[in-house]
Protein backbone atom coordinates (compact mmCIF):
# COMPACT_ATOMS: atom_id res chain seq x y z
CA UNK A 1 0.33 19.48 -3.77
CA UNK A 2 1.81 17.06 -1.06
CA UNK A 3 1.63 13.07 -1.20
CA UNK A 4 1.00 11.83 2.15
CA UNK A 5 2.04 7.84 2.54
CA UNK A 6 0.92 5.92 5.27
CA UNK A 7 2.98 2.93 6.07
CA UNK A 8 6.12 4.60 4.77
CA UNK A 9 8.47 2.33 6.61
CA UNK A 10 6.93 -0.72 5.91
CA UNK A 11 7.20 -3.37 2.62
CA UNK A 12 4.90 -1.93 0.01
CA UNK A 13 5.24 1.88 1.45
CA UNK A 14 8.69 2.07 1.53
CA UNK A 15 8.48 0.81 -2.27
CA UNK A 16 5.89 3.75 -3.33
CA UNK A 17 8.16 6.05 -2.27
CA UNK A 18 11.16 4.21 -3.87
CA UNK A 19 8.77 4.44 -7.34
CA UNK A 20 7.51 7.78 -6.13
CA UNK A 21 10.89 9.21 -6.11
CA UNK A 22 11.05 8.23 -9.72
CA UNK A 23 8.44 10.84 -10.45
CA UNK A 24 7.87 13.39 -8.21
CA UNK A 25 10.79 15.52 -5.94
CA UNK A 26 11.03 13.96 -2.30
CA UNK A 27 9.33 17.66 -0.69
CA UNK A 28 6.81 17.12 -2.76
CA UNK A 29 5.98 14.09 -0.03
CA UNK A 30 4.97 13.12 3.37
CA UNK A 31 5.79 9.85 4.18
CA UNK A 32 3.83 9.14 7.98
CA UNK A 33 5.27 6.24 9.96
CA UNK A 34 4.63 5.14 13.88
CA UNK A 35 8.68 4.87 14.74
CA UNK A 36 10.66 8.03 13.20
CA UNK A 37 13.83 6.11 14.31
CA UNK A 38 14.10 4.05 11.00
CA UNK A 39 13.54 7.35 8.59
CA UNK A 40 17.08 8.35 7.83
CA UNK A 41 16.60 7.46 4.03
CA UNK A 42 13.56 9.48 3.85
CA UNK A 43 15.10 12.79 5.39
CA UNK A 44 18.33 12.51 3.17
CA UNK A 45 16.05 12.01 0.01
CA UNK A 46 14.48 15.36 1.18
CA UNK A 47 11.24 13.46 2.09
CA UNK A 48 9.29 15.32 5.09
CA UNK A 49 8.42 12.79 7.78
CA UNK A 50 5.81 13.00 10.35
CA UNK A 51 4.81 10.77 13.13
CA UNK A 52 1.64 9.10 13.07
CA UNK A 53 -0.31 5.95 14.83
CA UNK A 54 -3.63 4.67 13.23
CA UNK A 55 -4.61 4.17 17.19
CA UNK A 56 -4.20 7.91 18.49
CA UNK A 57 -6.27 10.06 15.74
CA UNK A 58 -4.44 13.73 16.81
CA UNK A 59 -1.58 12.38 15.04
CA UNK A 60 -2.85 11.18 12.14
CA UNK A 61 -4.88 14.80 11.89
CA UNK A 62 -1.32 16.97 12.55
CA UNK A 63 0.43 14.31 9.99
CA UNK A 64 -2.21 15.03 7.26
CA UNK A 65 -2.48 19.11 7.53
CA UNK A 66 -1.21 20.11 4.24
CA UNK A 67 -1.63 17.26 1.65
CA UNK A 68 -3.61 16.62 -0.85
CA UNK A 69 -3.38 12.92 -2.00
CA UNK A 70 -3.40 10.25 0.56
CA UNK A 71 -1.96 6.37 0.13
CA UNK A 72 -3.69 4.62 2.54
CA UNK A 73 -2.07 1.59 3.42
CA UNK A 74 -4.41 -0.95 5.40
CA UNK A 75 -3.66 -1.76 9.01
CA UNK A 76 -1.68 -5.04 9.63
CA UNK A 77 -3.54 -5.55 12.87
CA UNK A 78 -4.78 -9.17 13.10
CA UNK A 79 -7.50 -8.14 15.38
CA UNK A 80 -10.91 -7.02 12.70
CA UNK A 81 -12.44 -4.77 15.10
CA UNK A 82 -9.89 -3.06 16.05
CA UNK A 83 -8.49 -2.87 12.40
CA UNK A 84 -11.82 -1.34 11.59
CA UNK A 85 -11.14 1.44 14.16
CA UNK A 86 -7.91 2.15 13.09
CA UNK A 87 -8.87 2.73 9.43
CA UNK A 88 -12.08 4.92 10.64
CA UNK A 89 -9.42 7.44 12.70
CA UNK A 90 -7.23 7.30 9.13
CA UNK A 91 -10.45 8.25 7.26
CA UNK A 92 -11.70 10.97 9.63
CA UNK A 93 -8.48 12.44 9.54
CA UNK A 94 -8.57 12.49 6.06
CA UNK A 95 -11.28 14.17 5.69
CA UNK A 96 -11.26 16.78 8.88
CA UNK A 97 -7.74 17.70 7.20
CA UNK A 98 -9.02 18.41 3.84
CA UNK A 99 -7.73 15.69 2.25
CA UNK A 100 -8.65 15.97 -1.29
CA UNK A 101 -8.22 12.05 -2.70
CA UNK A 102 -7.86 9.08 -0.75
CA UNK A 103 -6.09 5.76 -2.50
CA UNK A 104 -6.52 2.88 -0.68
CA UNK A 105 -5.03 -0.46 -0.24
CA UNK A 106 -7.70 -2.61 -0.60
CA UNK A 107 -7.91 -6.69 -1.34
CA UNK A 108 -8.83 -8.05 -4.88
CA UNK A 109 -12.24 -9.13 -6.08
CA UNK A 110 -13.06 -7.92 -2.54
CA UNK A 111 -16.71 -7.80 -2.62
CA UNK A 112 -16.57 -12.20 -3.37
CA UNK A 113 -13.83 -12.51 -0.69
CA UNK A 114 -15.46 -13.38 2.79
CA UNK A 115 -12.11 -12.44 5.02
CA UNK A 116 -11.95 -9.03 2.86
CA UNK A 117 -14.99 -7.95 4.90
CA UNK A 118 -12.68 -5.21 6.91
CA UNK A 119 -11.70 -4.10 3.39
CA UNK A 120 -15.27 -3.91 1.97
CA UNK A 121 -16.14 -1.59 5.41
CA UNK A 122 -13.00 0.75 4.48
CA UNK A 123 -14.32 1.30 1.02
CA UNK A 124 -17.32 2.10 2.30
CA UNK A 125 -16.66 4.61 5.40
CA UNK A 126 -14.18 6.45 2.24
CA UNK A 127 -17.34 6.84 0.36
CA UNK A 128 -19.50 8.46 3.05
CA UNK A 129 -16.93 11.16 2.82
CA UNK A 130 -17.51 12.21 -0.29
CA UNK A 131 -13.61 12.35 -1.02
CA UNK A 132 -12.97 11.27 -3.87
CA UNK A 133 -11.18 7.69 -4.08
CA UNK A 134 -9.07 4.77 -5.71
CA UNK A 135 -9.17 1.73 -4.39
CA UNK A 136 -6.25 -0.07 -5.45
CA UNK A 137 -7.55 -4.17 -4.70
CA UNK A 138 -4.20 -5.50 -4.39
CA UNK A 139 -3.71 -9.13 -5.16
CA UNK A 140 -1.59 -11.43 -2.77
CA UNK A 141 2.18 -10.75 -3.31
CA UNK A 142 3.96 -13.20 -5.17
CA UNK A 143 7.00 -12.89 -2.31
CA UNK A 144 4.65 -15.61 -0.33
CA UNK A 145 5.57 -18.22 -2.34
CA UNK A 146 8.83 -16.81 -4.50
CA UNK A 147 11.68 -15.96 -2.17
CA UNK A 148 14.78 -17.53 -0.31
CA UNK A 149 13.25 -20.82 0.49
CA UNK A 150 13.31 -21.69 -3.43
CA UNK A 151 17.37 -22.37 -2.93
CA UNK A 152 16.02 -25.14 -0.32
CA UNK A 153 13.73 -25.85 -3.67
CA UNK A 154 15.92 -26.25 -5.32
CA UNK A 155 18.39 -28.68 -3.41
CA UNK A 156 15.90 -31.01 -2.70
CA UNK A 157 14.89 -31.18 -6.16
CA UNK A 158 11.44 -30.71 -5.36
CA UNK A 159 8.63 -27.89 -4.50
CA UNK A 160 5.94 -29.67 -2.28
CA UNK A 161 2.12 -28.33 -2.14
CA UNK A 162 -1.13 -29.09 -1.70
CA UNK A 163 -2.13 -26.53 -4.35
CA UNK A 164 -3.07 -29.07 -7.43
CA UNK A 165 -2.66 -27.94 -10.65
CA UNK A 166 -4.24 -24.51 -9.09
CA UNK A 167 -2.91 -21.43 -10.46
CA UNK A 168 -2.01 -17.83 -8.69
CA UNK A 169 -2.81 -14.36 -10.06
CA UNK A 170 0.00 -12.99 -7.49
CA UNK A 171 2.17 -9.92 -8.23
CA UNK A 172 5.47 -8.69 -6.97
CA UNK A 173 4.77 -5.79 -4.03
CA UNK A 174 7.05 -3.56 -6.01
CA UNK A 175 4.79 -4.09 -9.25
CA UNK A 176 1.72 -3.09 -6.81
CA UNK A 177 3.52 -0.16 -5.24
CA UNK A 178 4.52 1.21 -8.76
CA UNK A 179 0.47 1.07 -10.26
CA UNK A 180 -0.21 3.38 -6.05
CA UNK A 181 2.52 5.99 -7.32
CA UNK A 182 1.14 5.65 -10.49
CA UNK A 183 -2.75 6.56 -9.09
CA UNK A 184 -0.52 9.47 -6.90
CA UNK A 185 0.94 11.14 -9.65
CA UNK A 186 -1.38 10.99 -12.67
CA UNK A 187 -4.99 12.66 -13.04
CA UNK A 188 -7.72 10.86 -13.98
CA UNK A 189 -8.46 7.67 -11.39
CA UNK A 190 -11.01 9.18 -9.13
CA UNK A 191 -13.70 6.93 -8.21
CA UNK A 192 -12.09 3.93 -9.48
CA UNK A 193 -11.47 0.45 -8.13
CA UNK A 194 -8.85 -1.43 -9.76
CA UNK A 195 -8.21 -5.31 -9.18
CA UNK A 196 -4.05 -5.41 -9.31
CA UNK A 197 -3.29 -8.86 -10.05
CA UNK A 198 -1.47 -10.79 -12.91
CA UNK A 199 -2.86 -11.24 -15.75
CA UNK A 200 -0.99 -14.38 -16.66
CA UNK A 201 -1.64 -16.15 -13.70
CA UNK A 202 0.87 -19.07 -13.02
CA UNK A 203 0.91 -22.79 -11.15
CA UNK A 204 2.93 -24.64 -9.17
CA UNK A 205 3.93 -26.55 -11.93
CA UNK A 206 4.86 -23.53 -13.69
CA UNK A 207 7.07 -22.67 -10.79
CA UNK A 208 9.13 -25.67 -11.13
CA UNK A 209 9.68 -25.32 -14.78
CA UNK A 210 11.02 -22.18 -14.45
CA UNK A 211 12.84 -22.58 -11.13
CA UNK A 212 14.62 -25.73 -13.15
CA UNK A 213 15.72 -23.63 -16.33
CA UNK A 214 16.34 -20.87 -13.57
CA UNK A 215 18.59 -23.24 -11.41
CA UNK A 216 20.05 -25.66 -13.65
CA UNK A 217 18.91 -28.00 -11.74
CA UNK A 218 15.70 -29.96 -12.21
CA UNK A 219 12.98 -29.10 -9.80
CA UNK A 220 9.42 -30.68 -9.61
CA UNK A 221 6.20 -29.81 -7.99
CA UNK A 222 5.36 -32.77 -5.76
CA UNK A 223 1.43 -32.74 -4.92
CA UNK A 224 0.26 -33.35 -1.07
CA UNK A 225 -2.84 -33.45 0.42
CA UNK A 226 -3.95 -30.51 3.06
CA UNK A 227 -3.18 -33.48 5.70
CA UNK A 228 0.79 -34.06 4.42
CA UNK A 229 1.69 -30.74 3.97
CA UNK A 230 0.89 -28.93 6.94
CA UNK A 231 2.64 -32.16 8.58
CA UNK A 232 5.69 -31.49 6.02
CA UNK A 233 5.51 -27.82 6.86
CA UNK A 234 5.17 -28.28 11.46
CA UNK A 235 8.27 -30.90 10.72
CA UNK A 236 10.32 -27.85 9.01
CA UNK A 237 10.30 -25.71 12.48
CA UNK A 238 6.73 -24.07 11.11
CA UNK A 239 4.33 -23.03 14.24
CA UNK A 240 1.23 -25.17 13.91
CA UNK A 241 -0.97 -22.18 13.48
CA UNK A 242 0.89 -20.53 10.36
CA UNK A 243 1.47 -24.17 8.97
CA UNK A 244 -2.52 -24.25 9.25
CA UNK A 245 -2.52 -21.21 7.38
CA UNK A 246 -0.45 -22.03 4.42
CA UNK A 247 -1.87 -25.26 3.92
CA UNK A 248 -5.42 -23.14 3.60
CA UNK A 249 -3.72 -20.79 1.40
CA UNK A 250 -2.63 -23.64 -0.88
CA UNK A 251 -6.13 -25.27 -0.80
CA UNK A 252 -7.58 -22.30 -2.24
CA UNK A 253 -5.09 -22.40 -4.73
CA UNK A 254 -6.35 -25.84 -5.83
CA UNK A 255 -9.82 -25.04 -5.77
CA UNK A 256 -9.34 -22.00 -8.38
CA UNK A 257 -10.33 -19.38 -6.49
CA UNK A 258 -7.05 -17.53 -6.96
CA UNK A 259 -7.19 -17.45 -10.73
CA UNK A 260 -9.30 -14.73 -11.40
CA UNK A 261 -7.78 -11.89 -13.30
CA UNK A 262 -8.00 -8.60 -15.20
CA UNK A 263 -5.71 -6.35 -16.70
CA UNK A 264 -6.06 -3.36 -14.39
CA UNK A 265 -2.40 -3.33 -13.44
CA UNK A 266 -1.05 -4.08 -16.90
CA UNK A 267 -2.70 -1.21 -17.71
CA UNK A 268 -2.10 1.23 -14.99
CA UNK A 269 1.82 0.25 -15.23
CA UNK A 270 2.72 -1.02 -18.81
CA UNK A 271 3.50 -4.26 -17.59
CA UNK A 272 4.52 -6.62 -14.91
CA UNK A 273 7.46 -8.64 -13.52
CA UNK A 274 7.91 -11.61 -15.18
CA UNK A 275 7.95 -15.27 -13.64
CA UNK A 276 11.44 -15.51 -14.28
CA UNK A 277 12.77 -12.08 -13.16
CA UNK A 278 11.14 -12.93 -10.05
CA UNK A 279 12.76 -16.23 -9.49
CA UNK A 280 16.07 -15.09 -10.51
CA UNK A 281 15.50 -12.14 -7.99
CA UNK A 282 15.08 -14.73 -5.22
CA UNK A 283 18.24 -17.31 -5.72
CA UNK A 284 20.34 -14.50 -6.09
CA UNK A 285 18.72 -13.19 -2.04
């Protein structure tokens, strides 16, 4: 019964098989990555690695002969069509190498998301092969907003947003890669689709109290408009384009639409990482 991991030099694949190795003997997996150059860990944890590229499909078939349960991480490719390719030559290989469950790294509350469509066409091509599935709707990782920058936070004494009083149902990536090697090694989660995101979903505001009692030093969360803050953020070196984005990523903050939440990972994984471990985690990086 071989795991095959997709991704398996990347962030969240590189953390399945951290959690994986928790649980399961590293022959016992096949982590597939595009560049075998960055795969000593994986050999020396007696992990078999095999080369494959979501673009050429005769890899992806050779790379899946022999599993059983696939992780499917999602293409990064910023181009849709294309992305939709790639995860149709992942799928076919799947199933033309007798794949026998396909997990999938999908997007939460995908189906009221309109740039998730890619996501909702994935779910659907892995149900017209009759394999059966998890889809594992990750939520946006809480590393986005809680990393190094909160020492910068933290000397200016302020965090500055245009996110409101808006709250985010973010999760670490380890805490999502633990609930996929969770799905890998446990029966029972066929045909599922679980939304994986906190479910004690935190402000801005929040942030700053914590990142204060955190710091010893007192931190607040200065509100912006859209307008100021991608300003703020093109000032600070940002490209226009990504300052765009975060601005929009903070705006839908404000307007609630990142507070839904369930307890699907809570109760795939026991818990979840708190607030403060997190923050502590990043003034210490």
């Amino acid at each position: 019964m071989k795991l095959v991991i997709t991704g398996a030099t990347g962030k969240l694949g590189g953390l399945v098989i951290h959690h994986l190795l928790k649980k399961v003997p590293g022959r016992h997996m096949i982590a597939v990555v595009r560049n075998t150059d960055k795969t000593v860990s994986l050999t020396d944890a007696g992990v078999e690695v095999r080369h494959g590229d979501y673009n050429v499909p005769d890899t992806l078939l050779a790379a899946f002969e022999g599993g059983a349960k696939l992780l499917f991480v999602s293409s990064p490719e910023p181009d849709d069509p294309l992305r939709i390719v790639q995860h149709a030559n992942v799928i076919k290989a799947a199933r033309d190498a007798g794949i026998r469950h396909i997990a999938y790294t999908s997007f939460a509350f995908a189906e009221e998301n309109p740039f998730a469509l890619v996501h909702m066409a994935t779910e659907f091509a892995i149900r017209a092969t009759r394999i059966p599935y998890t889809f594992l709707r990750n939520g946006g990782y809480t590393e986005f907003f809680i990393n190094s920058f909160l020492q910068e936070n933290v000397k200016r004494g302020a965090i500055v947003t245009n996110s409101g009083t808006g709250s985010v149902n973010a999760v670490s990536r380890s805490d999502l890669a633990l609930a996929a090697a969770t799905v890998l090694t446990e029966e029972g989660h066929e045909y599922k689709e679980y939304n994986l995101v906190s479910n004690r979903p935190w402000s801005f505001d929040d942030l700053a109290e914590v990142l204060s009692e955190v710091s010893g030093k007192r931190v607040i969360h200065q509100k912006v408009s859209f307008d100021e803050e991608k300003s703020m953020l093109i000032q600070a070196g940002m490209s226009e384009s990504l300052a765009q984005t975060t601005a929009m990523i903070y705006n839908t903050i404000a307007e609630g639409t990142m507070e839904k939440t369930t307890d699907d990972l809570h109760r795939l994984i026991g818990s979840q990482t708190a607030l403060k471990e997190l923050i502590t985690k990043a003034l210490q990086a």
